[in-house]
Protein backbone atom coordinates (compact mmCIF):
# COMPACT_ATOMS: atom_id res chain seq x y z
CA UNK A 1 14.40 10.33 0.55
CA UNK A 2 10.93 9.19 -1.45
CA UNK A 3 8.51 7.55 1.18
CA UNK A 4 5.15 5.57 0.02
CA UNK A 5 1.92 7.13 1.63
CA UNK A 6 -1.58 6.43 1.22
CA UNK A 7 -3.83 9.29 0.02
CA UNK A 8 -7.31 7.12 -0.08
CA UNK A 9 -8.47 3.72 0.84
CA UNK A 10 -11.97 2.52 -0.33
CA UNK A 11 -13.77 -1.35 -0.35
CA UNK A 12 -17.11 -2.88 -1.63
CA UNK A 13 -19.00 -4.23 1.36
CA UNK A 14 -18.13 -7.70 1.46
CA UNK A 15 -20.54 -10.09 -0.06
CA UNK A 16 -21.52 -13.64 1.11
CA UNK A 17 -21.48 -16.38 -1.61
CA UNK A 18 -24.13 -16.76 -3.56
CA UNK A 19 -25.46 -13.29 -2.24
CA UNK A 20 -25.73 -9.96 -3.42
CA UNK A 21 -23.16 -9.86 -5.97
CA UNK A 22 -23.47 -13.25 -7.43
CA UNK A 23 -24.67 -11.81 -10.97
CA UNK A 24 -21.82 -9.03 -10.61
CA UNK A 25 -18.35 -10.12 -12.61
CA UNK A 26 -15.42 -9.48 -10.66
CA UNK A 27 -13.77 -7.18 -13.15
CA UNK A 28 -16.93 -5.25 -12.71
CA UNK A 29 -16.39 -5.55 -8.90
CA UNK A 30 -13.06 -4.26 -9.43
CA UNK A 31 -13.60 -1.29 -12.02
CA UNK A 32 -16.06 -0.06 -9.40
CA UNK A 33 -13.64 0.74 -6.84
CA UNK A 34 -11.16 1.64 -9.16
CA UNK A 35 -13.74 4.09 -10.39
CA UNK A 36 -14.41 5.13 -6.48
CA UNK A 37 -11.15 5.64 -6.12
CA UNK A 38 -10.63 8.55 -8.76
CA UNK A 39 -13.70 10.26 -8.11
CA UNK A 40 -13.03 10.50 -4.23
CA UNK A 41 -9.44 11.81 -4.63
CA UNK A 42 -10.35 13.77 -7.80
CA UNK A 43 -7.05 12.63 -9.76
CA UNK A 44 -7.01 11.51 -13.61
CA UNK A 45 -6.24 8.16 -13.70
CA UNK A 46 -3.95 9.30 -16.62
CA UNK A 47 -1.28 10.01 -13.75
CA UNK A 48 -1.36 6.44 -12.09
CA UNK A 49 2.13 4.21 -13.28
CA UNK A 50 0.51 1.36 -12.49
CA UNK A 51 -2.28 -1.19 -11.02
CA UNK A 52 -1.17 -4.19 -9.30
CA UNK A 53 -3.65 -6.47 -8.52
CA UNK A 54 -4.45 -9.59 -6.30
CA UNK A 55 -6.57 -12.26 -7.33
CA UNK A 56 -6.28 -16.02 -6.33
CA UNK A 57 -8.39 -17.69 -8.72
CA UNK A 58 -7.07 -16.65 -11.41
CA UNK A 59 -8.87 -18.15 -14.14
CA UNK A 60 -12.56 -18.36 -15.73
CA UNK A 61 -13.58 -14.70 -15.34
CA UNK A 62 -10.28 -13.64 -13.15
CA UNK A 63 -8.29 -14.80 -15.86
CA UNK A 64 -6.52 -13.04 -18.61
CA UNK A 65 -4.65 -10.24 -15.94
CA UNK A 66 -7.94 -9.35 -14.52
CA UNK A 67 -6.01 -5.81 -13.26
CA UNK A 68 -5.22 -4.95 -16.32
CA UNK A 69 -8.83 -5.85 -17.16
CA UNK A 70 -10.40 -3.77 -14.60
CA UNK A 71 -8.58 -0.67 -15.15
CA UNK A 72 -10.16 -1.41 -19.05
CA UNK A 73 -13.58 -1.90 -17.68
CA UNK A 74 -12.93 1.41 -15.46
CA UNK A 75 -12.67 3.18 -18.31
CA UNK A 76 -9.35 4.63 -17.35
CA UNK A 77 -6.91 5.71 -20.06
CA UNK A 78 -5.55 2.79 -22.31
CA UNK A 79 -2.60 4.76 -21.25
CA UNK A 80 -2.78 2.59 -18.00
CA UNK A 81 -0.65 -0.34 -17.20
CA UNK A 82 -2.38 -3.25 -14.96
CA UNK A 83 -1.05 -6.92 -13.20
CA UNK A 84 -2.33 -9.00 -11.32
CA UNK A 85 -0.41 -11.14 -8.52
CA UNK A 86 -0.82 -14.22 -6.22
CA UNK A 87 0.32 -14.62 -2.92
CA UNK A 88 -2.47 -16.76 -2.17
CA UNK A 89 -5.01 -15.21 0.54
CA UNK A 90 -1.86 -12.22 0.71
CA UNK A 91 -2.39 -11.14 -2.95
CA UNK A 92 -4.00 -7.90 -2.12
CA UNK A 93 -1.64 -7.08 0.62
CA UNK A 94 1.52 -7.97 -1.77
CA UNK A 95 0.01 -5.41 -4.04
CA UNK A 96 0.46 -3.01 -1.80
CA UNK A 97 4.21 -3.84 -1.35
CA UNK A 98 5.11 -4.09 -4.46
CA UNK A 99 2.97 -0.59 -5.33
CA UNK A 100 5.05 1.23 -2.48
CA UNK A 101 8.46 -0.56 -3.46
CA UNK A 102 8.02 1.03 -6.72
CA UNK A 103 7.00 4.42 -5.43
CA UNK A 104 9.66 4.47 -2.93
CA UNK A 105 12.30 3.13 -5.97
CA UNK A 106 11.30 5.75 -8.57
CA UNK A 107 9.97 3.24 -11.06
CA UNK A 108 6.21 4.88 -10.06
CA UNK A 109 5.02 8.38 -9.00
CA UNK A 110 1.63 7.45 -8.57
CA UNK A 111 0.33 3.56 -8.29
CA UNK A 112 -2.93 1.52 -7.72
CA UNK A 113 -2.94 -1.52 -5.29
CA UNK A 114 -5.86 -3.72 -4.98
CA UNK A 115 -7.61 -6.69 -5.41
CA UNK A 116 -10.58 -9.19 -5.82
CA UNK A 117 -12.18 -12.77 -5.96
CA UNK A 118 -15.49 -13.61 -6.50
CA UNK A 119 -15.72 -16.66 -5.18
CA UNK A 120 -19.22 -16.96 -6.04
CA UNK A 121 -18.74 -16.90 -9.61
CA UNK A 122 -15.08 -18.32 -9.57
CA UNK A 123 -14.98 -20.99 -6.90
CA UNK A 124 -12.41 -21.68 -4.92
CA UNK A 125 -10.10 -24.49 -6.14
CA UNK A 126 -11.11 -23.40 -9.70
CA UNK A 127 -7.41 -23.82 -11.02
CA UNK A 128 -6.62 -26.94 -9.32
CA UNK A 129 -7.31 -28.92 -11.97
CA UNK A 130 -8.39 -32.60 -11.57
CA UNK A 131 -5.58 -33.86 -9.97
CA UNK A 132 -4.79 -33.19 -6.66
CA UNK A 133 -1.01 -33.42 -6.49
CA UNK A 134 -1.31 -31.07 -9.03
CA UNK A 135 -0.31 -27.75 -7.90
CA UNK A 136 2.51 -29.43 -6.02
CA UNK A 137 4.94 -31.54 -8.48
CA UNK A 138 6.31 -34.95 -7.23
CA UNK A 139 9.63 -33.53 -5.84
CA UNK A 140 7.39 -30.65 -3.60
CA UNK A 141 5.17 -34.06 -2.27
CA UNK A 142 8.56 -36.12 -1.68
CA UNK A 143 10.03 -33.56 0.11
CA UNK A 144 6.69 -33.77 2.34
CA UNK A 145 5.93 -37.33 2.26
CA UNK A 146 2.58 -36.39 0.79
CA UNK A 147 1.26 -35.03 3.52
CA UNK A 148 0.37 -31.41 2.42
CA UNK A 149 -3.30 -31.05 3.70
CA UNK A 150 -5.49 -28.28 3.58
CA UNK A 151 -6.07 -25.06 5.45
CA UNK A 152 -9.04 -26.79 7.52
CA UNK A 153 -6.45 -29.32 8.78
CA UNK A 154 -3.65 -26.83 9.27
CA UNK A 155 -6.32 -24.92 11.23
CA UNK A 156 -6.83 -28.37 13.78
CA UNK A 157 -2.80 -28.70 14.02
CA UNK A 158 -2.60 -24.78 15.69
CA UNK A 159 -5.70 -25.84 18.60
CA UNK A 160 -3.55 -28.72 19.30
CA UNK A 161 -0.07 -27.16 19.54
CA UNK A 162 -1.42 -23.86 21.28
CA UNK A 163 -3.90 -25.86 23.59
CA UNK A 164 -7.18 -23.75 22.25
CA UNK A 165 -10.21 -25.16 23.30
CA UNK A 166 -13.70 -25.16 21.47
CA UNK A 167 -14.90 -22.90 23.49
CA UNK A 168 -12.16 -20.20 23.37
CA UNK A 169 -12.40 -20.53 19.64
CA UNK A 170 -16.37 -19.88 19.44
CA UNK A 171 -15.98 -17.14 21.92
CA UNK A 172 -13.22 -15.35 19.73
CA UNK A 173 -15.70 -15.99 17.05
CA UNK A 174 -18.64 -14.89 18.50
CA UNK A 175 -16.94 -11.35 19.33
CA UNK A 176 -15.89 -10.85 15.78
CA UNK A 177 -20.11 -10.80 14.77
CA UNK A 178 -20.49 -8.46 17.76
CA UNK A 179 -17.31 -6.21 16.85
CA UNK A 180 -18.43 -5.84 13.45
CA UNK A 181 -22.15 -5.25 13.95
CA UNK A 182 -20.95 -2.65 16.53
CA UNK A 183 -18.59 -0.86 13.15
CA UNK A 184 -21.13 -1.52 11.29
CA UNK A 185 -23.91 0.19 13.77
CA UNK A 186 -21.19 3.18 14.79
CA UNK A 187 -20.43 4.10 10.64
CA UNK A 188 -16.92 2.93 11.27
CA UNK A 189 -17.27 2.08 7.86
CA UNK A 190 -19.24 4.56 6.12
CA UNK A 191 -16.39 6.39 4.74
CA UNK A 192 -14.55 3.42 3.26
CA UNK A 193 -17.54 1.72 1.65
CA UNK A 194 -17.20 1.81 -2.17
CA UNK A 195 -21.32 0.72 -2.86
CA UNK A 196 -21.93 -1.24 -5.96
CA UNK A 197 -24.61 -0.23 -7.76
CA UNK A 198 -27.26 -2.45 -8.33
CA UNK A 199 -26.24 -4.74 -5.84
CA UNK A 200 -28.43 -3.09 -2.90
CA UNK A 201 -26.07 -4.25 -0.84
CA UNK A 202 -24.40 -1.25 1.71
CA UNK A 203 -23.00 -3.28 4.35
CA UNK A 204 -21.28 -6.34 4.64
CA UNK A 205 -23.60 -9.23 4.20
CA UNK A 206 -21.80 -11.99 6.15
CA UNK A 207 -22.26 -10.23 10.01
CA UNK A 208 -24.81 -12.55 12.35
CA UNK A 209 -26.53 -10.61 15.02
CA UNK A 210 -27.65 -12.27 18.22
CA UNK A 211 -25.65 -15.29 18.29
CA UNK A 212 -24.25 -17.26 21.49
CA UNK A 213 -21.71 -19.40 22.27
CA UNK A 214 -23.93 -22.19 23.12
CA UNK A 215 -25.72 -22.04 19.79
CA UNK A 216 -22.12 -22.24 17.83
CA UNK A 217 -21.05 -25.14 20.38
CA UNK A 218 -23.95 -26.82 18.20
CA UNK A 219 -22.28 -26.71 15.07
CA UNK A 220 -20.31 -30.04 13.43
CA UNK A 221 -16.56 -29.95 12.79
CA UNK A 222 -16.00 -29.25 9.36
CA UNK A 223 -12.32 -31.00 9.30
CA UNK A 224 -12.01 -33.58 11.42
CA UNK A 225 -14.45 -35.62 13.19
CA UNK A 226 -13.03 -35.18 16.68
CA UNK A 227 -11.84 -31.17 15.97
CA UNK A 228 -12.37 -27.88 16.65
CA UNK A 229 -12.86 -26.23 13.80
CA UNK A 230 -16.45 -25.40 12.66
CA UNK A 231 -17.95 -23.34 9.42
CA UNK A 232 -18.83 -20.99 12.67
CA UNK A 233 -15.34 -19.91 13.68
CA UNK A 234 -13.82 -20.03 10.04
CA UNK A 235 -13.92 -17.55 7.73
CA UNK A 236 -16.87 -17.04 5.34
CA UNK A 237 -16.76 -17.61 1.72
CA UNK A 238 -17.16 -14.11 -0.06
CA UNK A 239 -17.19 -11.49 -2.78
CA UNK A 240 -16.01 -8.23 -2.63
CA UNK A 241 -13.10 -6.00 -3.31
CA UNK A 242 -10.71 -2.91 -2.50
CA UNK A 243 -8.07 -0.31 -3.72
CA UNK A 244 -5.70 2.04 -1.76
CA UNK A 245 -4.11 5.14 -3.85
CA UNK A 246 -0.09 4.96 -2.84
CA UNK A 247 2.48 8.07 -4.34
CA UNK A 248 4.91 10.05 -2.62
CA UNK A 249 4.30 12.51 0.05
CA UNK A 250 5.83 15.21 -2.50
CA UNK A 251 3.50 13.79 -5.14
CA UNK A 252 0.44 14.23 -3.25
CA UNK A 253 1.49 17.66 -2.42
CA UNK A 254 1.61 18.27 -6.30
CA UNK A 255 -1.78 17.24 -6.72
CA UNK A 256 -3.70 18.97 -3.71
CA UNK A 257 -4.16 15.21 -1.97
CA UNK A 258 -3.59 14.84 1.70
CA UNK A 259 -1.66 11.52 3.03
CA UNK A 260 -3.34 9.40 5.51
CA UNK A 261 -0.80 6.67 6.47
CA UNK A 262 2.76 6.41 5.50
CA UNK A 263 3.60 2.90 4.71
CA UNK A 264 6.50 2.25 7.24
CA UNK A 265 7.78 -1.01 7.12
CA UNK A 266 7.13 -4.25 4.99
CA UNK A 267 8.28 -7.89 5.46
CA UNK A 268 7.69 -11.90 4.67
CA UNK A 269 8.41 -14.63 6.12
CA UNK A 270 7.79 -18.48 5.56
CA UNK A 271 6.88 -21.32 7.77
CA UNK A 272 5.59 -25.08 7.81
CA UNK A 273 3.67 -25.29 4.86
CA UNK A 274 2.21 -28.37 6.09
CA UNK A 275 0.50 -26.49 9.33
CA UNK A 276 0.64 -23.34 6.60
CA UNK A 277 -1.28 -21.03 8.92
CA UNK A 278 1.75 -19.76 11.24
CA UNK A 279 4.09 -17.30 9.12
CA UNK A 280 2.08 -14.36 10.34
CA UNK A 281 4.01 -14.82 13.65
CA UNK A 282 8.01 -15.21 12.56
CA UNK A 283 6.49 -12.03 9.83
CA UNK A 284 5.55 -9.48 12.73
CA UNK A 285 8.69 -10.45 14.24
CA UNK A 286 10.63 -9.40 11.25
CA UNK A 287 8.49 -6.70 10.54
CA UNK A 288 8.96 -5.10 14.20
CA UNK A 289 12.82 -5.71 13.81
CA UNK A 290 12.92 -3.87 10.48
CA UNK A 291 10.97 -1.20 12.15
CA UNK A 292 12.45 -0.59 14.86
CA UNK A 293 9.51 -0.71 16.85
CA UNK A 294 7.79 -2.95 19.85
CA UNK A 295 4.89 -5.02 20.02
CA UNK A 296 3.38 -2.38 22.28
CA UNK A 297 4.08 0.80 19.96
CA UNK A 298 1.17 -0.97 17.63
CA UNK A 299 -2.20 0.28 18.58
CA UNK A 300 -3.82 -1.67 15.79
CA UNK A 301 -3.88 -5.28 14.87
CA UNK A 302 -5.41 -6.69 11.23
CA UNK A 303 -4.67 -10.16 11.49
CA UNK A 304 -6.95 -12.03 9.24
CA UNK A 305 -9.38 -14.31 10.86
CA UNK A 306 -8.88 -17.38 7.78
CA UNK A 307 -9.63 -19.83 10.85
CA UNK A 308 -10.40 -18.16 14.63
CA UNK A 309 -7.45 -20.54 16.07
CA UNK A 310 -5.28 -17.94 13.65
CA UNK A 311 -5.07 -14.89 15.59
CA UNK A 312 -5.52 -16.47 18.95
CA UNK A 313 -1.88 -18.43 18.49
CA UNK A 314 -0.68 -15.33 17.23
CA UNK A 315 -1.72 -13.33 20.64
CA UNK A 316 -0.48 -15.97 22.61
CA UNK A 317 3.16 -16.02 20.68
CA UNK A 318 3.48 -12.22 20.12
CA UNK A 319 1.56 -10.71 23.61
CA UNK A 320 -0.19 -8.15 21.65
CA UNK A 321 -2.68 -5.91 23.42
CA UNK A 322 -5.84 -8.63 22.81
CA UNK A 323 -8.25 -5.40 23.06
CA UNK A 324 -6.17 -4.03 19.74
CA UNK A 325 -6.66 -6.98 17.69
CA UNK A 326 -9.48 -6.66 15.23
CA UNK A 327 -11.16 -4.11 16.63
CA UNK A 328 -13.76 -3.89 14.32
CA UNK A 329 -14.08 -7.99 13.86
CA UNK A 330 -12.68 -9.49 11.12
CA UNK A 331 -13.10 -12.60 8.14
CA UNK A 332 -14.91 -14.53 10.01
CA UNK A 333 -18.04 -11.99 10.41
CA UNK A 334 -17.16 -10.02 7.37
CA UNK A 335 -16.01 -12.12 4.79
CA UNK A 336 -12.40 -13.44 3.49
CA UNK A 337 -12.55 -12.48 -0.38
CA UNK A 338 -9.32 -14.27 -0.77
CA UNK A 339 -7.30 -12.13 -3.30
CA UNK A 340 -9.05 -8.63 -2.18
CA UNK A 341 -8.44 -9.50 1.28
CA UNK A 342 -5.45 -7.69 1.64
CA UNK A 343 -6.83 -4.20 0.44
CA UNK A 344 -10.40 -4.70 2.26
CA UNK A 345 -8.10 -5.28 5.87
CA UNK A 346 -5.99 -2.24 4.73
CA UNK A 347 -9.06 -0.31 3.85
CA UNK A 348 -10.52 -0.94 7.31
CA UNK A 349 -7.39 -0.36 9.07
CA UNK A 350 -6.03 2.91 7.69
CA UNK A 351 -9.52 4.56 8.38
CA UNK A 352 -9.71 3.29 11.81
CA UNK A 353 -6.41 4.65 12.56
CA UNK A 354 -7.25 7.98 11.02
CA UNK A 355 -10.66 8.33 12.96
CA UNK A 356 -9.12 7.46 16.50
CA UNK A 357 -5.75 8.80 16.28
CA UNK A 358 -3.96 5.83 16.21
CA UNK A 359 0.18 6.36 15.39
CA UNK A 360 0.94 2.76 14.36
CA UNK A 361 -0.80 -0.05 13.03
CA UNK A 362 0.04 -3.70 12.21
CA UNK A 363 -1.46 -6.26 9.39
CA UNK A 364 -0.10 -9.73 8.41
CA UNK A 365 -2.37 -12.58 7.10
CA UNK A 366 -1.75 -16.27 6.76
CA UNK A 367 -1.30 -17.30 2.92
CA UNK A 368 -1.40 -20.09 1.27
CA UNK A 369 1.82 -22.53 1.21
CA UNK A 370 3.11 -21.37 4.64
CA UNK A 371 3.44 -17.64 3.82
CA UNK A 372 2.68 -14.06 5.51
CA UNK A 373 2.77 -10.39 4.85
CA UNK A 374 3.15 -8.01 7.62
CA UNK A 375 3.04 -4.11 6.92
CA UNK A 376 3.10 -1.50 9.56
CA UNK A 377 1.39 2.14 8.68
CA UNK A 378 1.99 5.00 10.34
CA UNK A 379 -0.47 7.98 10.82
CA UNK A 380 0.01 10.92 9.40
């Protein structure tokens, strides 16, 4: 039986917009951790099947199969096949799937998965074109009566139908700063960091120190006049991104590399594309039935903070451990590079399982169009 493991796991720090990477292209971005990637496992990149790639914005300077550009712009072998893929804010975390489908298949022996956006340079809604129905098609907006909104508005609809108050929301928020700035502080992260050079940036840029809960209670909602949800308790805007080297546990023998997580289970799911921010729960249901494992067998949680009300209605739905969820904070203090937000969670998670001994860990993130991921590792 072939199995998918993962023998490394590195990230840039995440950038804030308009910060320390804004004169950096993100095929740049990318070759650099492609580049990190090879030296810290010492393999030739002549061995690796393939590199599949996230990226949302896919156009401007992520256009043109920006995988396939970075492994170029690595300098890896021509020899080298590249793709990129969009599953929205998942795009990064599909990558990984697909990588480890085609490991555990045959079609790969060794395989890439990563991802980027620079969404200083590229900005988000860059290939929406003009028109906003555009994306859609008329028979998607019948179907909805128009009323697809965006992820601001889907964030408002979850407070209201899981009762979160303003309060619990900037609270949540406010212990994603201190959870990071305490990785951060620790060297949690050390080992993952990928640092771009010339950037002098060597941790993420995006954490706020000293904040309190009466200072975000100040902030405006961004949304809706009467909401919730504040630029405080969403997540930032940001640059950055991350690759994870996935092959066989026999393969990695062959080469002298030593698994860190086995990639145990995988699953999707789709929900209300109107609310769009709620697959992640119906996907660690699936992904826990496919597994054969409970809620409490996960010591881990990644659930990506796109909006704080996020992983609070997931805790309420799935009565995860709350002290397991993000333990090292999450988008909202770190960044949510959209299409290398998949790989930078990953990142972040296999190392934290590997430094404290952690058998089982659980990601899923909220995408775009109602969707989720959800991908369990286990330690090796």
């Amino acid at each position: 039986m072939r199995d998918a493991v993962i023998v490394e796991a590195v990230r840039t720090p995440v950038g804030k917009r308009n910060g320390s990477y804004k004169d950096i292209h993100p095929v740049d971005l990318s070759a650099h951790v492609l580049q990190a990637l090879a030296e810290r496992t010492g393999i030739d990149p002549a061995v690796v099947d393939d590199v599949v790639w996230g990226c949302v914005g896919q156009v401007g300077e992520q256009a043109m199969n920006v995988g396939r550009n970075a492994v170029l712009g690595a300098g890896w072998p021509e020899s080298v096949p590249g793709t990129s893929v969009d599953r929205q804010c998942g795009s990064s975390q599909q990558a990984v799937h697909f990588a480890a489908a085609g490991v555990i298949s045959g079609q790969y022996d060794v395989a890439v998965a990563g991802g980027v956006e620079s969404m200083t340079r590229v900005p988000m809604g860059s290939s929406l074109g003009k028109d906003v129905g555009y994306p859609f098609g008329p028979m998607m907006l019948e179907r909805y009566d128009g009323k697809l909104v965006n992820q601001g508005l889907g964030a408002e609809m979850i407070a209201e139908r899981w009762g979160l108050s303003r309060q619990q929301i900037d609270e949540f928020s406010l212990g994603s700063h201190e959870k990071a700035a305490k990785a951060i502080d620790s060297g949690a992260f050390s080992k993952q960091y990928a640092i771009v050079p010339g950037s002098g940036l060597e941790v993420d840029e995006g954490v706020r120190r000293g904040g309190t809960v009466e200072k975000m209670g100040e902030l405006k909602p961004a949304f809706k006049e009467d909401g919730v949800i504040t630029a405080g308790n969403s997540s930032q805007i940001s640059d950055g991104s991350g690759a994870l080297l996935i092959t066989t546990s026999e393969k990695a023998a062959q080469l002298g590399l030593k698994p860190l997580v086995r990639l145990h289970s995988f699953a999707l799911a789709g929900d209300d594309p109107i609310i769009m921010l709620t697959a992640p729960i119906p996907a660690t249901a699936k992904v826990l039935a496919r597994s054969g494992l409970k809620i409490n067998d996960i010591g881990a949680f990644e659930i990506n903070e796109a909006f704080a009300t996020v992983p609070l209605a997931w805790l309420a739905e799935t009565g995860a451990d709350e002290k397991a969820l993000n333990p090292l904070g999450g988008a909202i203090a770190i960044g949510h590079p959209l299409g290398g937000s998949g790989a930078v969670l990953m990142t972040r998670l296999v190392h934290h399982m590997v430094d404290n001994g952690i058998k089982y860990g659980l990601q899923s993130m909220c995408e775009g169009g109602g969707l989720s991921n959800a991908t369990i590792l286990e330690l090796l």
